[in-house]
C-alpha atoms as a PDB file:
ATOM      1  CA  UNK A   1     157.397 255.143 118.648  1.00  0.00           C
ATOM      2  CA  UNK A   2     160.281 254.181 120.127  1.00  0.00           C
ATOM      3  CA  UNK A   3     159.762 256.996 123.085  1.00  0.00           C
ATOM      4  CA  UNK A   4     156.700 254.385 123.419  1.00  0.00           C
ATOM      5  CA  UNK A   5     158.916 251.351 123.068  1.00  0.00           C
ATOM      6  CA  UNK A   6     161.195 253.042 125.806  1.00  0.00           C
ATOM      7  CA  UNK A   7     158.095 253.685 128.370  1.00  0.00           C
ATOM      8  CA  UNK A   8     156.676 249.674 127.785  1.00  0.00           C
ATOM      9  CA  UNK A   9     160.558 248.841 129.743  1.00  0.00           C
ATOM     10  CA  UNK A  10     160.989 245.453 130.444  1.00  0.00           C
ATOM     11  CA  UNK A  11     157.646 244.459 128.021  1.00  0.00           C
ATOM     12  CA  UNK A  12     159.574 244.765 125.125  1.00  0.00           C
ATOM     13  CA  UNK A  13     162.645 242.804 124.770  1.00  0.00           C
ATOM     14  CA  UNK A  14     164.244 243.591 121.660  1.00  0.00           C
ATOM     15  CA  UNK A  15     162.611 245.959 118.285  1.00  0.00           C
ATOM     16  CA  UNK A  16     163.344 245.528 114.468  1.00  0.00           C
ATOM     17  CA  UNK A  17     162.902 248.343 112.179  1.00  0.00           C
ATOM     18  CA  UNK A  18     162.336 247.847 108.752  1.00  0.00           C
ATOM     19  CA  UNK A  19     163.624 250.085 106.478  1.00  0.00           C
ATOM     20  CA  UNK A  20     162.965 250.487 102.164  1.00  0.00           C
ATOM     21  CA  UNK A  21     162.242 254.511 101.639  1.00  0.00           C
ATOM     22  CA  UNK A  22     164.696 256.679 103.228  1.00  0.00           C
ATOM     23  CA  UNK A  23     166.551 253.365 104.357  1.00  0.00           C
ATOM     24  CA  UNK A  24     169.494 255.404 104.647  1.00  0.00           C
ATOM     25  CA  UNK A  25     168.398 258.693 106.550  1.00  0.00           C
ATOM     26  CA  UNK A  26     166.374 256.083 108.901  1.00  0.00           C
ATOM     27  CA  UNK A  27     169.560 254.424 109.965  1.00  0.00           C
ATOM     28  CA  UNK A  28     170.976 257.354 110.502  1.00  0.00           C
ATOM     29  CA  UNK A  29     168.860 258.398 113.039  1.00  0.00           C
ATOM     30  CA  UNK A  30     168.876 254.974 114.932  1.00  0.00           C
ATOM     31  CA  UNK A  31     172.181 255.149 115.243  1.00  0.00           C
ATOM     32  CA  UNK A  32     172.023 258.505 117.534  1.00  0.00           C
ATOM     33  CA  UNK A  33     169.180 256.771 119.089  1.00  0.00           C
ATOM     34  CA  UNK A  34     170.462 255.419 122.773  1.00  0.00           C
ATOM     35  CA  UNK A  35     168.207 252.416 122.373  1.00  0.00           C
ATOM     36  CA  UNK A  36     169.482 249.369 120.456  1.00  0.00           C
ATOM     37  CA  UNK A  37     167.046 248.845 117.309  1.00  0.00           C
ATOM     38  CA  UNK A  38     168.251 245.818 114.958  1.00  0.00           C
ATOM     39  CA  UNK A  39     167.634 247.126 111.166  1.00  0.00           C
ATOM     40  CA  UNK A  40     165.808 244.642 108.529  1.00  0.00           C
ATOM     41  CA  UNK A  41     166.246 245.974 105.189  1.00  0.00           C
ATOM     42  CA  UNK A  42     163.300 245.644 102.759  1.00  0.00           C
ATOM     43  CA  UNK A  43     164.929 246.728  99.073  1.00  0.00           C
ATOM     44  CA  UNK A  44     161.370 245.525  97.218  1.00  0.00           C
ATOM     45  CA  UNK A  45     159.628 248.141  99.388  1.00  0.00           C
ATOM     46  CA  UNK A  46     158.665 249.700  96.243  1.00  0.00           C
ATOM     47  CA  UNK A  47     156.935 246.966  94.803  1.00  0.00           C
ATOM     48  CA  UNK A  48     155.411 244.683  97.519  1.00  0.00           C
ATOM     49  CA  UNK A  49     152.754 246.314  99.735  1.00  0.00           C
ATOM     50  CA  UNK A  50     153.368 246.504 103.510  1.00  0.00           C
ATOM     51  CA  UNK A  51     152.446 242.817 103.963  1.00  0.00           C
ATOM     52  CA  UNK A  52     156.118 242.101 102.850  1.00  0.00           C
ATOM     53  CA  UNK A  53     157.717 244.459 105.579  1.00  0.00           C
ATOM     54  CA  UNK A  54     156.190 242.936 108.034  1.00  0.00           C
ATOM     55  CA  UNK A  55     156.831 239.147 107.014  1.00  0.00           C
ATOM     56  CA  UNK A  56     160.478 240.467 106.429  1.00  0.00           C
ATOM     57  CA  UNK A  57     160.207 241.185 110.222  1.00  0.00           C
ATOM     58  CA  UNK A  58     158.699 238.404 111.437  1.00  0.00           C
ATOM     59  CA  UNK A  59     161.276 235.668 109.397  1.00  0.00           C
ATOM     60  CA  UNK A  60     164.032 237.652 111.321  1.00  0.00           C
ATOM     61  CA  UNK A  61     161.993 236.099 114.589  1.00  0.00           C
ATOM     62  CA  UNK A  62     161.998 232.326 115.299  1.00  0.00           C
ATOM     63  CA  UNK A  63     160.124 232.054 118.195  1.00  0.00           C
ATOM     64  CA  UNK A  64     156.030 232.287 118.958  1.00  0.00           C
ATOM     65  CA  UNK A  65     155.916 235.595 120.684  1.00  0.00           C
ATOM     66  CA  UNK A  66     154.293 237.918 121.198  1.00  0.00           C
ATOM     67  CA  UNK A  67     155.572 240.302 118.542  1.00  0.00           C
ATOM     68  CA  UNK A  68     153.666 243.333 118.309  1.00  0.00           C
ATOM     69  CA  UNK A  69     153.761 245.507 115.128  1.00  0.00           C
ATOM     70  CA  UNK A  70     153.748 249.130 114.802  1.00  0.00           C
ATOM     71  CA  UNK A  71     152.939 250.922 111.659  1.00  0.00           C
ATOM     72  CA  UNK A  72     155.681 253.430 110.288  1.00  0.00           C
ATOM     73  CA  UNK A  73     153.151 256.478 109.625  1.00  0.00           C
ATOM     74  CA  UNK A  74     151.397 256.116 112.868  1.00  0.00           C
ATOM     75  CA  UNK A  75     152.547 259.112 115.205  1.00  0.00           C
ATOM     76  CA  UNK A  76     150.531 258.602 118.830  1.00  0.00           C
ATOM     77  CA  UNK A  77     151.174 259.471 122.260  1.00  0.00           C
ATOM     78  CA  UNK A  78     153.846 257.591 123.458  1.00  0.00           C
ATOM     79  CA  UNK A  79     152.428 256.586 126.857  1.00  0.00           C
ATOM     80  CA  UNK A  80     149.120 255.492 124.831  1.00  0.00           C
ATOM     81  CA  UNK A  81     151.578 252.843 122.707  1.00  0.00           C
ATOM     82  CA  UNK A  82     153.225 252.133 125.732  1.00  0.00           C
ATOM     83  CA  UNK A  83     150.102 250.996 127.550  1.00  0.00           C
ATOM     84  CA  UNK A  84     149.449 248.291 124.306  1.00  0.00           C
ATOM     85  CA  UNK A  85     152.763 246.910 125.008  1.00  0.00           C
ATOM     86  CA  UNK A  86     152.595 246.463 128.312  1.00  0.00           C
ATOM     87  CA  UNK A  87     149.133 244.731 127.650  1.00  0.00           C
ATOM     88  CA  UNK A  88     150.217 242.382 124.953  1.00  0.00           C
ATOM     89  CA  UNK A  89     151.601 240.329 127.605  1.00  0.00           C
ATOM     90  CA  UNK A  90     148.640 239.878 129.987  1.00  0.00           C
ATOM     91  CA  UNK A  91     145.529 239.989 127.189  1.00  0.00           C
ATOM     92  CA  UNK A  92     143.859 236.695 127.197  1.00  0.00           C
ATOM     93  CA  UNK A  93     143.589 236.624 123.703  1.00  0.00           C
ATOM     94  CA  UNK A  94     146.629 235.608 121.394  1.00  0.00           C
ATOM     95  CA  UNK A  95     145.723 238.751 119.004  1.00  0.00           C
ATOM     96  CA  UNK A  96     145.090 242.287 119.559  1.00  0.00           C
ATOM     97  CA  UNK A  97     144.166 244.766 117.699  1.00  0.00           C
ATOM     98  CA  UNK A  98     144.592 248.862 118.885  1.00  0.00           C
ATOM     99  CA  UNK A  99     140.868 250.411 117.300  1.00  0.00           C
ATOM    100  CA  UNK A 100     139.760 253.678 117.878  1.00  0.00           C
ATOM    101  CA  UNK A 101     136.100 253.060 118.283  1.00  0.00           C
ATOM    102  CA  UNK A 102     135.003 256.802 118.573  1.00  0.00           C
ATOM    103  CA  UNK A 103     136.838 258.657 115.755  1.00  0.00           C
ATOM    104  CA  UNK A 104     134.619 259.396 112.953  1.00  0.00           C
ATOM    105  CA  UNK A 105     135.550 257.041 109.536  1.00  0.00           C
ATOM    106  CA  UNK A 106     136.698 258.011 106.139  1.00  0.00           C
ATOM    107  CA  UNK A 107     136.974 256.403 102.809  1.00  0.00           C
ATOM    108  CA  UNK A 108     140.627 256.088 103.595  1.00  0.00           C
ATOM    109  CA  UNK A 109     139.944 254.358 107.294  1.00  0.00           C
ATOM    110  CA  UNK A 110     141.667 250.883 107.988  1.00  0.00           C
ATOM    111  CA  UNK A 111     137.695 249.716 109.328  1.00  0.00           C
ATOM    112  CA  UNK A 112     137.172 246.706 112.164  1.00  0.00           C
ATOM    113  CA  UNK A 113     133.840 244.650 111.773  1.00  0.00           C
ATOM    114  CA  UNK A 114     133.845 242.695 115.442  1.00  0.00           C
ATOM    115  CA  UNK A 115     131.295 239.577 115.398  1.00  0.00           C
ATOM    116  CA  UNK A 116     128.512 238.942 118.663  1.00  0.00           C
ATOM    117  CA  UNK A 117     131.717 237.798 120.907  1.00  0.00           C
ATOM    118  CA  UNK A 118     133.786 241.514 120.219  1.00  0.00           C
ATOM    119  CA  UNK A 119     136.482 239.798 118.185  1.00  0.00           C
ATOM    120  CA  UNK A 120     137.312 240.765 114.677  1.00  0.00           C
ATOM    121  CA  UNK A 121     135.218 239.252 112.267  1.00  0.00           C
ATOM    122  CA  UNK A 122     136.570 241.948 108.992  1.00  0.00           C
ATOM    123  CA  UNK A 123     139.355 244.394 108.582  1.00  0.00           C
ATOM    124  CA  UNK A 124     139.375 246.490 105.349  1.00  0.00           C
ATOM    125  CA  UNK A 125     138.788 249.735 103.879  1.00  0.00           C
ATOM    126  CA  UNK A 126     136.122 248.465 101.732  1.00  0.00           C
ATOM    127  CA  UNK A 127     133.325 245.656 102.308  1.00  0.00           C
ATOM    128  CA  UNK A 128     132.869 246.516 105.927  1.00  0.00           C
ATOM    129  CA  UNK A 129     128.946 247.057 106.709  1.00  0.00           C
ATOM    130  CA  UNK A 130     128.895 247.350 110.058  1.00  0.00           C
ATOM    131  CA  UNK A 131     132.267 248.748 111.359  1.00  0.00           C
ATOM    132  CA  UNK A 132     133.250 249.363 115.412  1.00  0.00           C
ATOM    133  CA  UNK A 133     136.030 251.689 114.125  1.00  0.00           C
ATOM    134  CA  UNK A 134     139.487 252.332 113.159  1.00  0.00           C
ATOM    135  CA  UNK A 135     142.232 250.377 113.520  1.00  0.00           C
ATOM    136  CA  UNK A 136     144.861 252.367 114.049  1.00  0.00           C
ATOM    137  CA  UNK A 137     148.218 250.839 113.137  1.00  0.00           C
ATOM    138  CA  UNK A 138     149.235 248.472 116.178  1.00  0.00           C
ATOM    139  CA  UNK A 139     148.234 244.746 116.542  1.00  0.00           C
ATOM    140  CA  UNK A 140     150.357 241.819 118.330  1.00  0.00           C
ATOM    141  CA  UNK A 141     150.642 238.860 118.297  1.00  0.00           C
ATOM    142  CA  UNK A 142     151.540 235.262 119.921  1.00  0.00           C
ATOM    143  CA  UNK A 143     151.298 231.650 120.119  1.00  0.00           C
ATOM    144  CA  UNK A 144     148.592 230.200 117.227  1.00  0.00           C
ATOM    145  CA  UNK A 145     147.673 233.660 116.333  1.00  0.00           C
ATOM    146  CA  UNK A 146     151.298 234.546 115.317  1.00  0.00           C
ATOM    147  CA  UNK A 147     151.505 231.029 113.729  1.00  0.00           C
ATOM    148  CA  UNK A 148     148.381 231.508 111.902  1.00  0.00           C
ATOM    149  CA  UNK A 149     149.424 235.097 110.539  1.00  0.00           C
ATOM    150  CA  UNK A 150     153.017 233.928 109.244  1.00  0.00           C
ATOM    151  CA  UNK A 151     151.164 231.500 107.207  1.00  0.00           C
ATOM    152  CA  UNK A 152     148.878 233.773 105.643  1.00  0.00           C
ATOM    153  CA  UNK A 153     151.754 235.954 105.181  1.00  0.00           C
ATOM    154  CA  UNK A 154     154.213 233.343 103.186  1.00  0.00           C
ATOM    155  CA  UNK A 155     150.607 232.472 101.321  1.00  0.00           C
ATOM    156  CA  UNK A 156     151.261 235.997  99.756  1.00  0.00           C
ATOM    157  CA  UNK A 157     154.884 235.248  98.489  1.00  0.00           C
ATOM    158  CA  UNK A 158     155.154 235.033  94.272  1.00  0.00           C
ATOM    159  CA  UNK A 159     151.471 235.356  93.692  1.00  0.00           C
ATOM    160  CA  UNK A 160     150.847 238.314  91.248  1.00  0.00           C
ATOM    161  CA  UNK A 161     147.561 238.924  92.457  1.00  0.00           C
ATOM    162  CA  UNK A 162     149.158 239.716  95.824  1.00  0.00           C
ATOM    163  CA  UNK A 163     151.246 242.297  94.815  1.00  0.00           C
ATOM    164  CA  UNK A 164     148.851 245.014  96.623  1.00  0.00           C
ATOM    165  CA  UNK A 165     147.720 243.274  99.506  1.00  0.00           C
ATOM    166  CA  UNK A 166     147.659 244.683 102.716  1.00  0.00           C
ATOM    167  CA  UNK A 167     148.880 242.516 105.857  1.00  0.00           C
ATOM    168  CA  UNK A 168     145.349 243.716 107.625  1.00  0.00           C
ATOM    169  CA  UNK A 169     144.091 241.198 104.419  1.00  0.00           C
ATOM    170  CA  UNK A 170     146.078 238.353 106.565  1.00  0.00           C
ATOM    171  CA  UNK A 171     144.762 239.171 109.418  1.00  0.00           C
ATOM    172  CA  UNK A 172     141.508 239.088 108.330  1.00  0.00           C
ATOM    173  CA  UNK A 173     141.924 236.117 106.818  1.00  0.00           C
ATOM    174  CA  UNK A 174     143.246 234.809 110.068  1.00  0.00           C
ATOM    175  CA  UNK A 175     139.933 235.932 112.230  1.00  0.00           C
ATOM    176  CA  UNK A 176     137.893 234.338 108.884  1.00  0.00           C
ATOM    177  CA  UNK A 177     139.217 231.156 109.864  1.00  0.00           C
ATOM    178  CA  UNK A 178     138.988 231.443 113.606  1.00  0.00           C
ATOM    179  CA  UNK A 179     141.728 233.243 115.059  1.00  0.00           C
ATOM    180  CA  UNK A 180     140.265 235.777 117.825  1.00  0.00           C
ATOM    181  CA  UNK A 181     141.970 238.926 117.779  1.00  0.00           C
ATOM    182  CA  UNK A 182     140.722 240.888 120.284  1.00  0.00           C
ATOM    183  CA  UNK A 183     140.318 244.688 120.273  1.00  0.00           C
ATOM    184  CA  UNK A 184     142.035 247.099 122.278  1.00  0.00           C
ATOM    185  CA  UNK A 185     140.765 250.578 122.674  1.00  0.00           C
ATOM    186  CA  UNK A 186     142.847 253.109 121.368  1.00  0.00           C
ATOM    187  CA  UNK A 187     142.500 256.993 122.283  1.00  0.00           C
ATOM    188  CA  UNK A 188     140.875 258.518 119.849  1.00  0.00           C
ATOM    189  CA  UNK A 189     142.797 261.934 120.409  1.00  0.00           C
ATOM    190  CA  UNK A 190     146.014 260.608 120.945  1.00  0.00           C
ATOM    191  CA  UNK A 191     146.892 259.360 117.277  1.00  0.00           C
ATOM    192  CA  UNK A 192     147.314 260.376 113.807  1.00  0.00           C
ATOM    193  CA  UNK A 193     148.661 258.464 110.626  1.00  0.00           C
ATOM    194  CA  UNK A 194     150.737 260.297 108.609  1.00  0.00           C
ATOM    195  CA  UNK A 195     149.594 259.935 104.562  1.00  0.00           C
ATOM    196  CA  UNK A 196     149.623 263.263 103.391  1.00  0.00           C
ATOM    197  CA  UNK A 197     150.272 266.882 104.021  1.00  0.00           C
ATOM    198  CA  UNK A 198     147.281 267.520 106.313  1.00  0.00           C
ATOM    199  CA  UNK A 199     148.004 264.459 108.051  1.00  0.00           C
ATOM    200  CA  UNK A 200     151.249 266.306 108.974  1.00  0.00           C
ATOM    201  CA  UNK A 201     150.060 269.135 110.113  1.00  0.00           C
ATOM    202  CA  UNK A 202     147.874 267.375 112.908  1.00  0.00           C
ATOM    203  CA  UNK A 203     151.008 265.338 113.496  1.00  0.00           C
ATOM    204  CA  UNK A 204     152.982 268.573 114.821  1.00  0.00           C
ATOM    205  CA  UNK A 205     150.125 269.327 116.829  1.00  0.00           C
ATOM    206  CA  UNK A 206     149.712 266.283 118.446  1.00  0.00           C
ATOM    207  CA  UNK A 207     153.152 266.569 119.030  1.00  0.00           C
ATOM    208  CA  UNK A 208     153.287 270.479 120.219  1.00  0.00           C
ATOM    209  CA  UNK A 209     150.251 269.618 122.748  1.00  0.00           C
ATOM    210  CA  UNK A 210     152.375 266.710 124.349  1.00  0.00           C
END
């Protein structure tokens, strides 16, 4: 990712990192890392689902973008992520989404419904009917959209029913209420997200065939 991060140049002006599992062994490699990466810590990583890391992030940033987000178990090509951040800053649309619309889905995929005008209309693992594909790990951010998506965020804060939400629930909550997130094809080969041992395997492929 942050091979990616390095590639985008001048498109990126600062990244955040937020640690919880393996905070420690994380800093330590950022700090033999030549690029300057600001650490967030997130000690409730344990018990708040990743819709907390993220609005950790995003209170460390006072401004209205674009921030784009990068999910910690995605592994992808980094001239692929590099292309999405170089785009953030010319897409029309204040949100984009990275989908793979060709890779085949799973019980387990993050799926993108996209309504007649190709914006998201539902995000989810579950409840989707008619999904366009994957999304992948990578959105961004700016102006209402970003606005829009810290509230649904801090919506999320002391509510025990949203222990276990995902931030992809914000965001579809977002598009629900008329943000358009736009989607931004993703690679289908170049990509894997890392949940289990499998999932590593393909990882050091990807990563031997580069």
């Amino acid at each position: 990712q942050l091979e990616g991060v390095a590639l985008a140049g001048d498109a990126v002006a600062s990244t955040r990192v937020v640690v919880g599992h393996a905070a420690e062994a994380i800093e330590q490699l950022l700090a033999g890392r030549p690029e300057s990466v600001t650490v967030v810590p997130n000690p409730e990583f344990a018990e708040l689902n990743n819709w907390w890391s993220l609005l950790r992030a995003l209170r460390e940033i006072d401004d209205d973008g674009p921030v784009a987000v990068i999910n910690a178990d995605l592994l992808a090509d980094p001239a692929a992520m590099a292309r999405f951040l170089r785009d953030v800053a010319t897409a029309p649309a204040e949100g984009l989404l990275a989908v793979d619309l060709e890779r085949q889905l799973t019980h387990e995929s993050m799926k993108v419904g996209t309504g007649p005008d190709g914006t998201l209309s539902v995000i989810g693992k579950l409840g989707v009917d008619a999904p366009v594909g994957e999304y992948v790990g990578m959105l961004a951010a700016r102006g209402e959209a970003l606005r829009r998506l810290r509230e649904a965020l801090e919506a999320f804060v002391g509510r025990d029913d949203a222990v276990d939400e995902w931030y992809e629930g914000a965001v579809g909550r977002t598009a629900a209420d008329g943000v358009a997130w736009a989607v931004w094809p993703m690679p289908s080969t170049d990509w894997v997200e890392i949940d289990d041992d499998g999932d590593l395997d393909a990882a050091h492929a990807l990563v031997g065939a580069a």
